[in-house]
Each structure stands twice: as structure tokens, then as C-alpha cells.
N, C-alpha and C. Protein backbone atom coordinates (compact mmCIF):
# COMPACT_ATOMS: atom_id res chain seq x y z
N UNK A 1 100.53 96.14 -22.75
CA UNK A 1 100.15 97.31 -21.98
C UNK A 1 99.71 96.87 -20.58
N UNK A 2 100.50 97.31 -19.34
CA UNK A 2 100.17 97.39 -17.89
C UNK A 2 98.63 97.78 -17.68
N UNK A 3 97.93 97.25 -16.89
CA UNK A 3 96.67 97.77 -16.50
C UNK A 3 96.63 98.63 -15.28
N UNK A 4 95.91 99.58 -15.08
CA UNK A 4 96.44 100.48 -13.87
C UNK A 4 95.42 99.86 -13.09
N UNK A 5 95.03 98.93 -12.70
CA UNK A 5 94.07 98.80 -11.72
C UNK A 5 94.75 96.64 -11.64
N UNK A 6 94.03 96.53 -10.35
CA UNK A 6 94.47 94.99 -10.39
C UNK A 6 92.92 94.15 -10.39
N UNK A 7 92.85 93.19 -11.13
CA UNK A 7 91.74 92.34 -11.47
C UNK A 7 91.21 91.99 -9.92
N UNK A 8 92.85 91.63 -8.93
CA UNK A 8 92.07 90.32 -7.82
C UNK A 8 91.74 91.35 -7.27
N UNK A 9 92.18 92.53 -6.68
CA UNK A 9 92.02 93.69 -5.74
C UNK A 9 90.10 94.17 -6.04
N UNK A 10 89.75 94.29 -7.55
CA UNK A 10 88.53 94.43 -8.04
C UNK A 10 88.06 93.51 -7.04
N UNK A 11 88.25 92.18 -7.53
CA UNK A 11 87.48 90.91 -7.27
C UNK A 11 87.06 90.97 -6.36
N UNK A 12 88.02 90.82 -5.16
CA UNK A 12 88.18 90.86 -3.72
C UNK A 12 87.48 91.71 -3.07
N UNK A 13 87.13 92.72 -3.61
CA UNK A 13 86.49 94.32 -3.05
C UNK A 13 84.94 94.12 -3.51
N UNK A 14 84.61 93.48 -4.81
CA UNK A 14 83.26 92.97 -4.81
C UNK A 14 82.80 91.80 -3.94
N UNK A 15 83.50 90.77 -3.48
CA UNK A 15 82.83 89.63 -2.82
C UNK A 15 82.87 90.49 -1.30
N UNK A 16 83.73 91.56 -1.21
CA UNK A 16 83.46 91.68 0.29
C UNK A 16 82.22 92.27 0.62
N UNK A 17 82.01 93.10 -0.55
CA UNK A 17 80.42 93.56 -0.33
C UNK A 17 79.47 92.30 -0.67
N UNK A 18 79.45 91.29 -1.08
CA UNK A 18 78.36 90.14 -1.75
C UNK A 18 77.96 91.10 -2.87
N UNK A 19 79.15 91.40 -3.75
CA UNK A 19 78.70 92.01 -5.10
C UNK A 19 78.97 90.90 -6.65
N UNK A 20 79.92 90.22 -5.86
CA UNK A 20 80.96 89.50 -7.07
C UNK A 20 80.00 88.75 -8.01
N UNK A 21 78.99 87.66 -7.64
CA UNK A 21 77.54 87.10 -8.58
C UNK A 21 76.94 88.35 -9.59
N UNK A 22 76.60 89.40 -9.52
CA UNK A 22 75.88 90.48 -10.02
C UNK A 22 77.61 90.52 -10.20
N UNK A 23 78.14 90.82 -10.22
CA UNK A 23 79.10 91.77 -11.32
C UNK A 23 79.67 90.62 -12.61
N UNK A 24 79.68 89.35 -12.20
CA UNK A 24 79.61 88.06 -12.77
C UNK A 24 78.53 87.80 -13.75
N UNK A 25 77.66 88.12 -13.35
CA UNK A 25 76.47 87.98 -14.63
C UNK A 25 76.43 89.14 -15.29
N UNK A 26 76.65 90.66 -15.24
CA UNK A 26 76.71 91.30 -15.59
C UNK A 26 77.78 91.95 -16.86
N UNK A 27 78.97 90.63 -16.31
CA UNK A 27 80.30 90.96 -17.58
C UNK A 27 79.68 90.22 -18.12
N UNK A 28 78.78 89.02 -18.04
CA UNK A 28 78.55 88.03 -18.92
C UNK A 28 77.82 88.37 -19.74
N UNK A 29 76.63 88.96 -19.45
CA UNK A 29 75.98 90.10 -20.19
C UNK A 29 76.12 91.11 -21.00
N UNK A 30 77.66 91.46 -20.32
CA UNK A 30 78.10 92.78 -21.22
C UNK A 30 77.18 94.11 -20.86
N UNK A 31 76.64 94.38 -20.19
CA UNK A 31 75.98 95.21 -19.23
C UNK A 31 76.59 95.97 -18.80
N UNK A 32 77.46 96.53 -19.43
CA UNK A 32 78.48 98.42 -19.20
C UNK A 32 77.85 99.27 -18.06
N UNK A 33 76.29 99.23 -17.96
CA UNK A 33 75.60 100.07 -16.90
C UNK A 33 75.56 99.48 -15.26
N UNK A 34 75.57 98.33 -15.78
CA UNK A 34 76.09 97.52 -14.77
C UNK A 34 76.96 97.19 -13.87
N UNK A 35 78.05 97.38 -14.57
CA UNK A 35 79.35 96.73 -14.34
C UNK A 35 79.44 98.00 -13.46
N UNK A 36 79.20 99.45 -14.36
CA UNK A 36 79.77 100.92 -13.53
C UNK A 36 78.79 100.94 -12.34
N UNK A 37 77.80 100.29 -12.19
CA UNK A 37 76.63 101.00 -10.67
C UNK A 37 77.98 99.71 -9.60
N UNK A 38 78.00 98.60 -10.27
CA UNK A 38 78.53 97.84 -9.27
C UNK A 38 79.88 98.16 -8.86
N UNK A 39 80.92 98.57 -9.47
CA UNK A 39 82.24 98.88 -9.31
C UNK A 39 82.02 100.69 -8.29
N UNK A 40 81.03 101.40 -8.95
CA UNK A 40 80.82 102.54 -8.12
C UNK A 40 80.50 102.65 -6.70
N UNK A 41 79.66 101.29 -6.20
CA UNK A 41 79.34 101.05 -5.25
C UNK A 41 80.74 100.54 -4.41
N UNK A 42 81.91 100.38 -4.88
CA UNK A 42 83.27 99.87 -4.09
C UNK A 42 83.51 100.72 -4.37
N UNK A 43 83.95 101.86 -4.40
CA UNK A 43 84.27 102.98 -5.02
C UNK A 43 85.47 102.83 -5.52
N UNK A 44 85.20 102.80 -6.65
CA UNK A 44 86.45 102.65 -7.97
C UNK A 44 86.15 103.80 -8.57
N UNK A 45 87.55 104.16 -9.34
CA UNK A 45 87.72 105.36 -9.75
C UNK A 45 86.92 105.94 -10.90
N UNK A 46 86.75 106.53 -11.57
CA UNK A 46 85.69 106.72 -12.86
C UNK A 46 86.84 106.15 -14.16
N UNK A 47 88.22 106.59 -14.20
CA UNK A 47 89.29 106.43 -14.95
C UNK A 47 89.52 104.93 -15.22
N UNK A 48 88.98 104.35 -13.65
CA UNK A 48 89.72 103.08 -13.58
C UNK A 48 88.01 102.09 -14.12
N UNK A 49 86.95 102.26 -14.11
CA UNK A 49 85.89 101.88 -14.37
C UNK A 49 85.74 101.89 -15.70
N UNK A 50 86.26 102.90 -16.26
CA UNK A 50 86.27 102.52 -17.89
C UNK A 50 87.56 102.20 -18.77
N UNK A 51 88.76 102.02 -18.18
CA UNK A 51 89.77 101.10 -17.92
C UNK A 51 89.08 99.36 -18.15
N UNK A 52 88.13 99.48 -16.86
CA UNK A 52 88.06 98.10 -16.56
C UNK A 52 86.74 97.32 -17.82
N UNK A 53 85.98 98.96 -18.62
CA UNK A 53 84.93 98.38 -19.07
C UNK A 53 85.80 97.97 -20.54
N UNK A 54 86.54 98.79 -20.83
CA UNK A 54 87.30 98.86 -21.99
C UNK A 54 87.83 96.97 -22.01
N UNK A 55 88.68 96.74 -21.23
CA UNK A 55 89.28 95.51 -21.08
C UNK A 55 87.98 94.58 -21.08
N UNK A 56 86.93 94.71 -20.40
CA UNK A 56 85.56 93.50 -21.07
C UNK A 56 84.83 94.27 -22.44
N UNK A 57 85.42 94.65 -22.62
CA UNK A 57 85.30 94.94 -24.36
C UNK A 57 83.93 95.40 -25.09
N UNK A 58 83.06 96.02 -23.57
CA UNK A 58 81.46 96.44 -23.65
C UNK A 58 81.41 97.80 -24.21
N UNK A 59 80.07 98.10 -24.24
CA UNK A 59 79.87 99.55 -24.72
C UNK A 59 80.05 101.04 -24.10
N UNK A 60 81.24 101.52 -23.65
CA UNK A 60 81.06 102.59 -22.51
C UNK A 60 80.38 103.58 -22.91
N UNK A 61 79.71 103.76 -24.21
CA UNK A 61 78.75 105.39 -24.28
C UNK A 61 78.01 105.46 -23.63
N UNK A 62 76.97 103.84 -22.64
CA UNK A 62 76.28 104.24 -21.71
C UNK A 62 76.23 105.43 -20.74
């Protein structure tokens, strides 16, 4: 299955803010509340945020 969103494009869009460390400890964590304040702050889509939480395999009922 295709992912509708691209990993480096994520990546790239967090280090430009100095987000990428905090979103880094935060998958590591598994921190679902996390992951969404930080990806919201690049503004990623809501579709594509739990897309992306789904694929780190965390809890989205947060």
C-alpha cells in the first residue's frame, strides 16, 4: 500500500522549523499527542497526521 504523504517532505518540513529532535523523541516514545501538536504546527493535513500516526503504529484515540 502507497502512502499518501512522503516521509522526507515530513522530515524536511520539521527540521526547517527546528522541530525534527522533538518529533524524534516523540515517535520514540510513541507519544500520538505529540507527534499531532508537532506535525500540526507544519501544517499537515488531519487525514495525513493519522496516516502518519497509523504507520508509527501509536495510539490515535488520543
Amino acid at each position: 500500500m502507497e502512502k499518501d504523504y512522503s516521509e522526507k517532505d515530513v522530515q524536511e518540513r520539521l527540521k526547517a522549523e527546528g522541530l525534527f529532535a522533538a518529533y524524534e523523541e516523540a515517535v520514540k516514545l510513541k507519544d500520538s499527542l505529540k507527534i499531532q501538536t508537532l506535525l500540526q504546527k507544519i501544517s499537515i493535513e488531519d487525514d495525513t497526521i493519522v496516516a502518519i500516526l497509523e504507520d508509527l503504529d501509536t495510539d490515535i484515540s488520543s
